[in-house]
C-alpha atoms as a PDB file:
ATOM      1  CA  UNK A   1     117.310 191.321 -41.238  1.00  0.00           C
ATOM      2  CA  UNK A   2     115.620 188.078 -42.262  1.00  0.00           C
ATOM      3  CA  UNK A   3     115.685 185.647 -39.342  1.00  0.00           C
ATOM      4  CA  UNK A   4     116.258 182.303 -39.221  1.00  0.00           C
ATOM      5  CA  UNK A   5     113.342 179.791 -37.637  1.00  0.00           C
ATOM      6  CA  UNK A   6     115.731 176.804 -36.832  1.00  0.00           C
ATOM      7  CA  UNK A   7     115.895 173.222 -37.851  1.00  0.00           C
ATOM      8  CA  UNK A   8     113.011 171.572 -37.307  1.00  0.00           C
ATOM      9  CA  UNK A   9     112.629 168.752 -35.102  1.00  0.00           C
ATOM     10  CA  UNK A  10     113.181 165.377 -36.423  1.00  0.00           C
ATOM     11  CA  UNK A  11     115.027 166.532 -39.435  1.00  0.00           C
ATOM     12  CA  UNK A  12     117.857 164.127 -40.560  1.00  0.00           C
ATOM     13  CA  UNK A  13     120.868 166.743 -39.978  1.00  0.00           C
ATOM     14  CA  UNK A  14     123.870 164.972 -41.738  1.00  0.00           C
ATOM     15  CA  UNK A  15     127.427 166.878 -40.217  1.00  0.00           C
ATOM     16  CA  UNK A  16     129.945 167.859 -42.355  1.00  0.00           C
ATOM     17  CA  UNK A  17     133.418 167.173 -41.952  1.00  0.00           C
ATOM     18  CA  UNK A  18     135.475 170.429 -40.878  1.00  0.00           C
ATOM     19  CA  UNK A  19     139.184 169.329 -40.690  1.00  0.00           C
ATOM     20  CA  UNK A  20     140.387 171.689 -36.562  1.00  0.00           C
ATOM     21  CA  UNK A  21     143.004 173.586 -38.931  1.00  0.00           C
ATOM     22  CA  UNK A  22     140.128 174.750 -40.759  1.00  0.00           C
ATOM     23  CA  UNK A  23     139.240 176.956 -37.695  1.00  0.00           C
ATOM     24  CA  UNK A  24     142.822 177.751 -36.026  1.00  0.00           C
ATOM     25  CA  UNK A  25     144.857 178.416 -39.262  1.00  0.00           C
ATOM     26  CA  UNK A  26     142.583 179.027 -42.406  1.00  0.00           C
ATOM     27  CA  UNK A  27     139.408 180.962 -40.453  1.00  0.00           C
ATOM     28  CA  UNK A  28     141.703 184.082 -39.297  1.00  0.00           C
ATOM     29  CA  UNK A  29     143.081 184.356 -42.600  1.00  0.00           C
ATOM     30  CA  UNK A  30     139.806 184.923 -44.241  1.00  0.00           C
ATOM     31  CA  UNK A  31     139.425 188.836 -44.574  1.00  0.00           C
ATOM     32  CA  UNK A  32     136.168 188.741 -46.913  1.00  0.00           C
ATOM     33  CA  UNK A  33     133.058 187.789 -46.233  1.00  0.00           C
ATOM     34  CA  UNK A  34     132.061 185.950 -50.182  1.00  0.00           C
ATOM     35  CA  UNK A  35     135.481 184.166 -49.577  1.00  0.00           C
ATOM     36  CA  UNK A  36     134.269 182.865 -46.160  1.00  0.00           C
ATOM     37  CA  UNK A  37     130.937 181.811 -48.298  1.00  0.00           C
ATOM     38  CA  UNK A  38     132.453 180.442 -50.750  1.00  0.00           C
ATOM     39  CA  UNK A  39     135.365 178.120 -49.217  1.00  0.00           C
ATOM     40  CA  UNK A  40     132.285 177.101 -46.413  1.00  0.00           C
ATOM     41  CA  UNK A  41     130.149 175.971 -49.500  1.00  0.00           C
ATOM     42  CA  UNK A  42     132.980 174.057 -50.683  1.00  0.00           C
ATOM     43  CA  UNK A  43     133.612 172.434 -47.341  1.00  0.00           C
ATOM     44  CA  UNK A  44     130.252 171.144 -47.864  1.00  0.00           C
ATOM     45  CA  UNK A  45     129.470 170.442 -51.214  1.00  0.00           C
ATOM     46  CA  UNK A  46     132.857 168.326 -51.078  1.00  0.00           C
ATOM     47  CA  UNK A  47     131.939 166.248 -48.443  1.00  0.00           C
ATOM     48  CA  UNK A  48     128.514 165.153 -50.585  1.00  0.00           C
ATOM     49  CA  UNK A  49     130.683 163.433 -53.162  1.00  0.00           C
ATOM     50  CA  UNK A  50     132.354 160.065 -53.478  1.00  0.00           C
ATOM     51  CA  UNK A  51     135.354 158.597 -54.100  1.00  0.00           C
ATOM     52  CA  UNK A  52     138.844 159.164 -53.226  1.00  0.00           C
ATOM     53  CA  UNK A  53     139.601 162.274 -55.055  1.00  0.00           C
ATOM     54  CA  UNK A  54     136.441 164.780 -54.819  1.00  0.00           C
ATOM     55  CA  UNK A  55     136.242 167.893 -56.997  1.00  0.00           C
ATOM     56  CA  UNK A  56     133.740 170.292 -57.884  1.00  0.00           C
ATOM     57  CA  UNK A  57     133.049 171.267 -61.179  1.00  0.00           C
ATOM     58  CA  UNK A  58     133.070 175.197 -62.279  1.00  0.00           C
ATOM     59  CA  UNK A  59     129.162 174.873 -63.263  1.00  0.00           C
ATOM     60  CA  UNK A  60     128.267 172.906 -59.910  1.00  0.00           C
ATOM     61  CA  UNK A  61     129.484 176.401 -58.193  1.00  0.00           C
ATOM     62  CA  UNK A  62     126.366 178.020 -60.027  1.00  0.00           C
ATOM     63  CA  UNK A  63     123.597 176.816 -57.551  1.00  0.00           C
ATOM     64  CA  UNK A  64     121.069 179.331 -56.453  1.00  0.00           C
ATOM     65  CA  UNK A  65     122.124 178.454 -52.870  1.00  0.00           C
ATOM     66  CA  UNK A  66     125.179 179.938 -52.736  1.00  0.00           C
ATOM     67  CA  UNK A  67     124.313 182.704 -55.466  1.00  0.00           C
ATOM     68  CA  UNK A  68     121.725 184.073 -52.697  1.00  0.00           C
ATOM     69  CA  UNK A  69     123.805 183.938 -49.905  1.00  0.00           C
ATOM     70  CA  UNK A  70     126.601 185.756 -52.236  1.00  0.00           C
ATOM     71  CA  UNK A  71     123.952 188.323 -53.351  1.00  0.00           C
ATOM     72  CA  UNK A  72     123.164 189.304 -49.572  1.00  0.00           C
ATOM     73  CA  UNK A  73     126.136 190.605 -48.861  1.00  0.00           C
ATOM     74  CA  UNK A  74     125.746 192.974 -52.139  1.00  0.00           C
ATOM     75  CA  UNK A  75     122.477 192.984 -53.753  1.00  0.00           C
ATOM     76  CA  UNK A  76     123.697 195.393 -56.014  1.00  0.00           C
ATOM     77  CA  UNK A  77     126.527 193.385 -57.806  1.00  0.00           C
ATOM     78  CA  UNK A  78     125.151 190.211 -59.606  1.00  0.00           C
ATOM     79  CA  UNK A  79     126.177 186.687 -58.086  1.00  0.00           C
ATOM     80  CA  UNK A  80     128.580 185.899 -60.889  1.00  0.00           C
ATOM     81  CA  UNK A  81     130.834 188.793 -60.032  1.00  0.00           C
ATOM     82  CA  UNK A  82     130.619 188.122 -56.691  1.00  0.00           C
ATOM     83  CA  UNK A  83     131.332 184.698 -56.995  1.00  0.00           C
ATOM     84  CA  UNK A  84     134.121 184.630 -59.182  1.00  0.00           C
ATOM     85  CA  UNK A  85     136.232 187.732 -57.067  1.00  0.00           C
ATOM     86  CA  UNK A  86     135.523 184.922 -54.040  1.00  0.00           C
ATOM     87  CA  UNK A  87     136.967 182.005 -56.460  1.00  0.00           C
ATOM     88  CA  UNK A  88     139.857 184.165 -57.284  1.00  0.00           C
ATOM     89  CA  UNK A  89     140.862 184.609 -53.387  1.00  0.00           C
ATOM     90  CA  UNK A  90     140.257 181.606 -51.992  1.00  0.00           C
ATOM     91  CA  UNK A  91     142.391 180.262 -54.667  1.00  0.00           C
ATOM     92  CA  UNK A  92     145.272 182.900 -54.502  1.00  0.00           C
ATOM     93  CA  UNK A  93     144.847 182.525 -51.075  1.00  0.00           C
ATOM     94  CA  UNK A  94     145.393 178.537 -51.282  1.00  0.00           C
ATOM     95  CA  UNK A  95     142.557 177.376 -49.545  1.00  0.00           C
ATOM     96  CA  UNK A  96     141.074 175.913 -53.014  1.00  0.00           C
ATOM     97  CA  UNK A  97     143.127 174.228 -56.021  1.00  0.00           C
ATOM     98  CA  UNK A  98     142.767 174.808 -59.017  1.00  0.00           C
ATOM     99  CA  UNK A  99     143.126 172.987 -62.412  1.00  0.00           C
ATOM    100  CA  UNK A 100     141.629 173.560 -66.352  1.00  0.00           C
ATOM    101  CA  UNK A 101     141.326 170.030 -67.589  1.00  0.00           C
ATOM    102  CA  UNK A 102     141.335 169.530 -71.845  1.00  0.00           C
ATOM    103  CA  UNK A 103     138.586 167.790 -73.649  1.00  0.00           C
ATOM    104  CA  UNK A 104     138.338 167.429 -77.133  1.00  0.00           C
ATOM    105  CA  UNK A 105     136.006 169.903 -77.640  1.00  0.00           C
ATOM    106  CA  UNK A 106     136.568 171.828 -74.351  1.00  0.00           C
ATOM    107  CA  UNK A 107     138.412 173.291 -71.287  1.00  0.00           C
ATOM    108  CA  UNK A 108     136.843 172.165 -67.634  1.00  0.00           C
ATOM    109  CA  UNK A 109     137.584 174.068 -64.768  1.00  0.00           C
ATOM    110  CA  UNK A 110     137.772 171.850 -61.102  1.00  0.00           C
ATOM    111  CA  UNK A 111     138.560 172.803 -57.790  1.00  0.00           C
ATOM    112  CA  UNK A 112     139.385 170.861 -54.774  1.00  0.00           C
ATOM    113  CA  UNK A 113     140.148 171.600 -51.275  1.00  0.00           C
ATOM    114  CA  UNK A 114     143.691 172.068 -51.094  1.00  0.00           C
ATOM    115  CA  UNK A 115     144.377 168.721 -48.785  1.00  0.00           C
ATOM    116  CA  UNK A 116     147.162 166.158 -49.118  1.00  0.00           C
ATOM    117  CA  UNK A 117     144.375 164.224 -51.571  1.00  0.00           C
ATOM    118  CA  UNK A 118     143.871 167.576 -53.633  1.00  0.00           C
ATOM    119  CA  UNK A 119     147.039 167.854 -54.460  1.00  0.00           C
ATOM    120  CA  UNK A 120     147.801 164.856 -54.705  1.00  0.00           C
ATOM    121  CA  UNK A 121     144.900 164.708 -57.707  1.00  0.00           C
ATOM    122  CA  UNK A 122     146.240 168.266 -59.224  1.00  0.00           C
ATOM    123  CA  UNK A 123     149.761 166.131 -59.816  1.00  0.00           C
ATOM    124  CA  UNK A 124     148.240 163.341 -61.344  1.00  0.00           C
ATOM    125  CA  UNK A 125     146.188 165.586 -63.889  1.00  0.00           C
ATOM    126  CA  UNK A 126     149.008 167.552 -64.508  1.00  0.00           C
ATOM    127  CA  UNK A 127     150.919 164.050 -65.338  1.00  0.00           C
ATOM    128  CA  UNK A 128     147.878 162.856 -67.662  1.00  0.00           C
ATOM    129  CA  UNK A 129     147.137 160.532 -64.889  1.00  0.00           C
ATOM    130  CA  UNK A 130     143.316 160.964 -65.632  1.00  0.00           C
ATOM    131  CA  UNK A 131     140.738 159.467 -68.574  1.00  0.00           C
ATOM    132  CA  UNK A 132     137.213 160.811 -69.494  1.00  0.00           C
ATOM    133  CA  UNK A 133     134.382 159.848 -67.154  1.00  0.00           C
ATOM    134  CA  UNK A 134     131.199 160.298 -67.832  1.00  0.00           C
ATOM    135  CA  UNK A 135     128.789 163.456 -68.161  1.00  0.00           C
ATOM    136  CA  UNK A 136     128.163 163.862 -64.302  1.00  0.00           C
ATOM    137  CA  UNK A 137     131.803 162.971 -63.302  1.00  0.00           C
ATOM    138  CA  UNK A 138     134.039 164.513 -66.110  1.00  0.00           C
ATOM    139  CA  UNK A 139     136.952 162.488 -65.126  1.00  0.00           C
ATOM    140  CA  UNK A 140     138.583 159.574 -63.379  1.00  0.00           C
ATOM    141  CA  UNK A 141     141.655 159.092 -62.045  1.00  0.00           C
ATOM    142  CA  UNK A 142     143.612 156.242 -63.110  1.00  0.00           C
ATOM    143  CA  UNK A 143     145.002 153.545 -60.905  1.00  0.00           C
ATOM    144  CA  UNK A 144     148.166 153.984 -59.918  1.00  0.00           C
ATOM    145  CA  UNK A 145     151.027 151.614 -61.417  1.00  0.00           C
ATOM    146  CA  UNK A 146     153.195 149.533 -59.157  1.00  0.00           C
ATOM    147  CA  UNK A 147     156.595 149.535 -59.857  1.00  0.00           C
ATOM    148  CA  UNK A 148     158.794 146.895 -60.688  1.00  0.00           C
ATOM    149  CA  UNK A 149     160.618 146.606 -57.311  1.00  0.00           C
ATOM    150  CA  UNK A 150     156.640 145.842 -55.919  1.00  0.00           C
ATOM    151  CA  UNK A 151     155.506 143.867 -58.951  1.00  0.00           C
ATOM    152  CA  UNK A 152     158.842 141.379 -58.195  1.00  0.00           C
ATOM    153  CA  UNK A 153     158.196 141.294 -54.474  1.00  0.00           C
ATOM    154  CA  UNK A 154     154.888 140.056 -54.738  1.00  0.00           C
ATOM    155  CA  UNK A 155     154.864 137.694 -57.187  1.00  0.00           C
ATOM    156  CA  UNK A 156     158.767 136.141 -57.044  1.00  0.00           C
ATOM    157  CA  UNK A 157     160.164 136.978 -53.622  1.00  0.00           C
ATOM    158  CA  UNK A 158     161.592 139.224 -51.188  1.00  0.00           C
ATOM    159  CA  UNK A 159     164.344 141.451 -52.647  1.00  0.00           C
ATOM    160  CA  UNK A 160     167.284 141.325 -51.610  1.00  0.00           C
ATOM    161  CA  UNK A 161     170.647 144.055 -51.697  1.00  0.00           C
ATOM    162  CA  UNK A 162     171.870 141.672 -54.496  1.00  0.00           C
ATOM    163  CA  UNK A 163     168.076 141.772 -56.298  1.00  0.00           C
ATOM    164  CA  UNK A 164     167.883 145.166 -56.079  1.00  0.00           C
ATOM    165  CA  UNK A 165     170.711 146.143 -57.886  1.00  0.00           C
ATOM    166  CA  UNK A 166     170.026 143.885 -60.587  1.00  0.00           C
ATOM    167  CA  UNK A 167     166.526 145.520 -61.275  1.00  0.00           C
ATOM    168  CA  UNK A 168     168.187 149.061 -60.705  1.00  0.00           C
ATOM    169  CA  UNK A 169     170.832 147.713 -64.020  1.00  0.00           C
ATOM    170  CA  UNK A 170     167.952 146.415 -65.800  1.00  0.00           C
ATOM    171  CA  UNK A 171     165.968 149.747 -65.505  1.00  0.00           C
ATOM    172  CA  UNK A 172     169.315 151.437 -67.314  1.00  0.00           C
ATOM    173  CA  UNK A 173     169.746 148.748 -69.793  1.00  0.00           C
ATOM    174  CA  UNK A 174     165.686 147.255 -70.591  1.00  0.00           C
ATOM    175  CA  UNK A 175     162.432 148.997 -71.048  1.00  0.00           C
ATOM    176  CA  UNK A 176     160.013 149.258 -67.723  1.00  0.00           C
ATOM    177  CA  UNK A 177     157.379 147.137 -70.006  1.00  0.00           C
ATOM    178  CA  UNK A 178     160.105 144.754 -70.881  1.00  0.00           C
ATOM    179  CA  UNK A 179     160.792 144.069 -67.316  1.00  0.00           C
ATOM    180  CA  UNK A 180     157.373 144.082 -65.952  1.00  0.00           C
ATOM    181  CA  UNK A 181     156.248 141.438 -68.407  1.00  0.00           C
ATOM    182  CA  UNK A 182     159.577 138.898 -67.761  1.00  0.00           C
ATOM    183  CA  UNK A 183     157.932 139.547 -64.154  1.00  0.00           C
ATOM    184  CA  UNK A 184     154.988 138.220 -65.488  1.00  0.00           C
ATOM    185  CA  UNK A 185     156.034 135.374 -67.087  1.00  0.00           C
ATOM    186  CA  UNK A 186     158.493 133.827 -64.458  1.00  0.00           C
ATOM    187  CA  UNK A 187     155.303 133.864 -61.808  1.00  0.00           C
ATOM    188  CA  UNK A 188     152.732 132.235 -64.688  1.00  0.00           C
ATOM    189  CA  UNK A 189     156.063 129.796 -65.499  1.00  0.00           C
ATOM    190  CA  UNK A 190     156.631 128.946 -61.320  1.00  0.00           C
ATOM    191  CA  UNK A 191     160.550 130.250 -61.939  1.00  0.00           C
ATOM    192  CA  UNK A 192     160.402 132.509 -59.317  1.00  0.00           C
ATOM    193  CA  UNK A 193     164.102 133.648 -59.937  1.00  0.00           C
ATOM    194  CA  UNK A 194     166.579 136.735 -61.156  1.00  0.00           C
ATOM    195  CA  UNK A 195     168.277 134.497 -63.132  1.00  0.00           C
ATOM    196  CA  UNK A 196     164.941 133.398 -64.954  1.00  0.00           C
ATOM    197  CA  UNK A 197     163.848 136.787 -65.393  1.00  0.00           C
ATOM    198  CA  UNK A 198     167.368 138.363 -66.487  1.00  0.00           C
ATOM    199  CA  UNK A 199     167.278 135.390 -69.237  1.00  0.00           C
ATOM    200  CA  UNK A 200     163.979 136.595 -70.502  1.00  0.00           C
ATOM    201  CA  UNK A 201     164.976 140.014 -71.538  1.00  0.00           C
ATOM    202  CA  UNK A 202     168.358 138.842 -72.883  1.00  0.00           C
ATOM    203  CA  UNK A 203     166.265 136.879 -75.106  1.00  0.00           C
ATOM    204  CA  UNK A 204     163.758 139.532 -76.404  1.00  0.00           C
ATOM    205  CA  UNK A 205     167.266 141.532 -76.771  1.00  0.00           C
ATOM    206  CA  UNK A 206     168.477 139.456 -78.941  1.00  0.00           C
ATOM    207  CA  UNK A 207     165.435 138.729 -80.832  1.00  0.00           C
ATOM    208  CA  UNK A 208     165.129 142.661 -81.907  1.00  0.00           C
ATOM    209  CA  UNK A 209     162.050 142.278 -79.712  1.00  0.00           C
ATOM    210  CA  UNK A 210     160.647 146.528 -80.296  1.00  0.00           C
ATOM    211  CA  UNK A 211     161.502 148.422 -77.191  1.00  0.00           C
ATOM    212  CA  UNK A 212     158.285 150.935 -78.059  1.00  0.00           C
ATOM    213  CA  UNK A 213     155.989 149.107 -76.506  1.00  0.00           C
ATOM    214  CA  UNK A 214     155.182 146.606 -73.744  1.00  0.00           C
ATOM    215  CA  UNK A 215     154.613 142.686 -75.187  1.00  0.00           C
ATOM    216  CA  UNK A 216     151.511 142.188 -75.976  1.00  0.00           C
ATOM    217  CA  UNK A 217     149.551 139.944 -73.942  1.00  0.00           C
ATOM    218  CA  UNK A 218     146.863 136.932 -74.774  1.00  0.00           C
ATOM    219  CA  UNK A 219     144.535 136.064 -71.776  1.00  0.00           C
ATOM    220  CA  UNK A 220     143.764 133.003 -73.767  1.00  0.00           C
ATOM    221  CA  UNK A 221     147.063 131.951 -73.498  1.00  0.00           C
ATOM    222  CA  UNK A 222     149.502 133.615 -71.581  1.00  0.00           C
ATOM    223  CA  UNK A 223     148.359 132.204 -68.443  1.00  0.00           C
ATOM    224  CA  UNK A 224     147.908 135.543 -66.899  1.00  0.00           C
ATOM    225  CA  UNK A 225     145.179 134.358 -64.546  1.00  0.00           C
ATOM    226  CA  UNK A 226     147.375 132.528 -62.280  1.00  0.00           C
ATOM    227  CA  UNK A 227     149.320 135.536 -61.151  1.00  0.00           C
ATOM    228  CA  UNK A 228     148.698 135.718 -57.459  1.00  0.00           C
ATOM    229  CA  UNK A 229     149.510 138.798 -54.949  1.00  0.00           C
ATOM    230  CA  UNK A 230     148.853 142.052 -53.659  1.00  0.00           C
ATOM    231  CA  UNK A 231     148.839 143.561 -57.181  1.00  0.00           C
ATOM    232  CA  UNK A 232     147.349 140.524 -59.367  1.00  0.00           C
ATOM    233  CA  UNK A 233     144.358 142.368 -59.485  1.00  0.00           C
ATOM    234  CA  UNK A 234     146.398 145.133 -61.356  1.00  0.00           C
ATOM    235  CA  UNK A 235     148.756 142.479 -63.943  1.00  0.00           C
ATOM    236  CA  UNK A 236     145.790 140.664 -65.127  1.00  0.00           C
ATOM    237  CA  UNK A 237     144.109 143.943 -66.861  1.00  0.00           C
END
């Protein structure tokens, strides 16, 4: 048995974040001791990202770290085996997510800790909610789009039982991009009204305006800059 001489003193020991389920409802289900490895080395290597959505990367799991505490439990089976027999029951076992993620020119494998945020980023790759990043961070997660009932509230007014229905007929009868961009345009225009907005897309209706794509938009002179709000940030892209 090889022992173990202890921290040394003066050694900058960052924690890492354990969530208390971890140890009363996910610790007695653990039957094997790679899977224990494994989903610990996750807990860890996790935590040493950034962002909001952290994921580790098939090829990050090859590390001799973990490969050498994998091999002592066999020395007789090579770390690969072991490692991916851990992968597959710590996934089956839900503790890790799973998802293979399409490139051009190949298939990436990432796994994150199956929290509210992990699944949370599984759904959004799974609805193409994602865009290449680069070589060390494979992909990024796009921002999330505000909807319409949002987009009006913050930059015409509060809705009202009246308002509401009206956008909930012009989501049947007008395209999302349609709408969205009359939003636009009444807030750059200071008509901060239904009946402004509701006049737009009549317009563009009757103007064969194509109802493939959103209008196209002109920072030069659309006047997009003077949007204000909570998502003016997110209009002026």
């Amino acid at each position: 048995m090889k022992k173990f001489s202890g921290f040394p003193e003066g050694s900058k020991l960052s924690p890492t974040a354990f969530p208390a389920l971890f140890f009363s409802d996910l610790l007695p289900l653990i039957d094997d001791l790679a899977e224990l490895k494994l989903t610990l080395f996750c807990f860890w290597a996790v935590n040493q990202k950034e962002g909001r959505f952290r994921y580790l990367r098939r090829l990050e799991l090859n590390c001799p770290e973990l490969h050498s505490s994998l091999q002592a439990i066999n020395p007789e089976t090579a770390p690969d085996v072991l490692l991916e027999g851990a992968l597959k029951r710590a996934t089956k076992r839900g503790s890790l997510l799973t998802v293979d993620v399409a490139f051009e020119d190949s298939v990436e494998t990432l796994y994150f800790i199956n929290t509210s945020l992990g699944r949370s980023a599984i759904a959004q790759i799974k609805a193409g909610k994602w865009q290449p990043g680069p070589a060390t961070h494979p992909i990024e997660f796009l921002p999330e789009r505000p909807n319409i009932y949002a987009l009006f509230e913050s930059n015409i007014g509060m809705i009202t039982p009246m308002i509401r229905d009206a956008l909930v007929d012009a989501e049947k009868e007008f395209p999302v991009g349609w709408i969205e961009e009359a939003i636009r345009e009444a807030a750059v225009a200071n008509k901060r009204s239904w009946r402004y907005i509701d006049a737009i897309l009549k317009r563009w209706e009757r103007e064969g305006r194509s109802r493939e794509t959103t209008p196209g938009r002109n920072p030069a002179t659309d006047g997009s800059q003077y949007i204000s709000g909570q998502y003016a940030d997110f209009i002026n892209r």
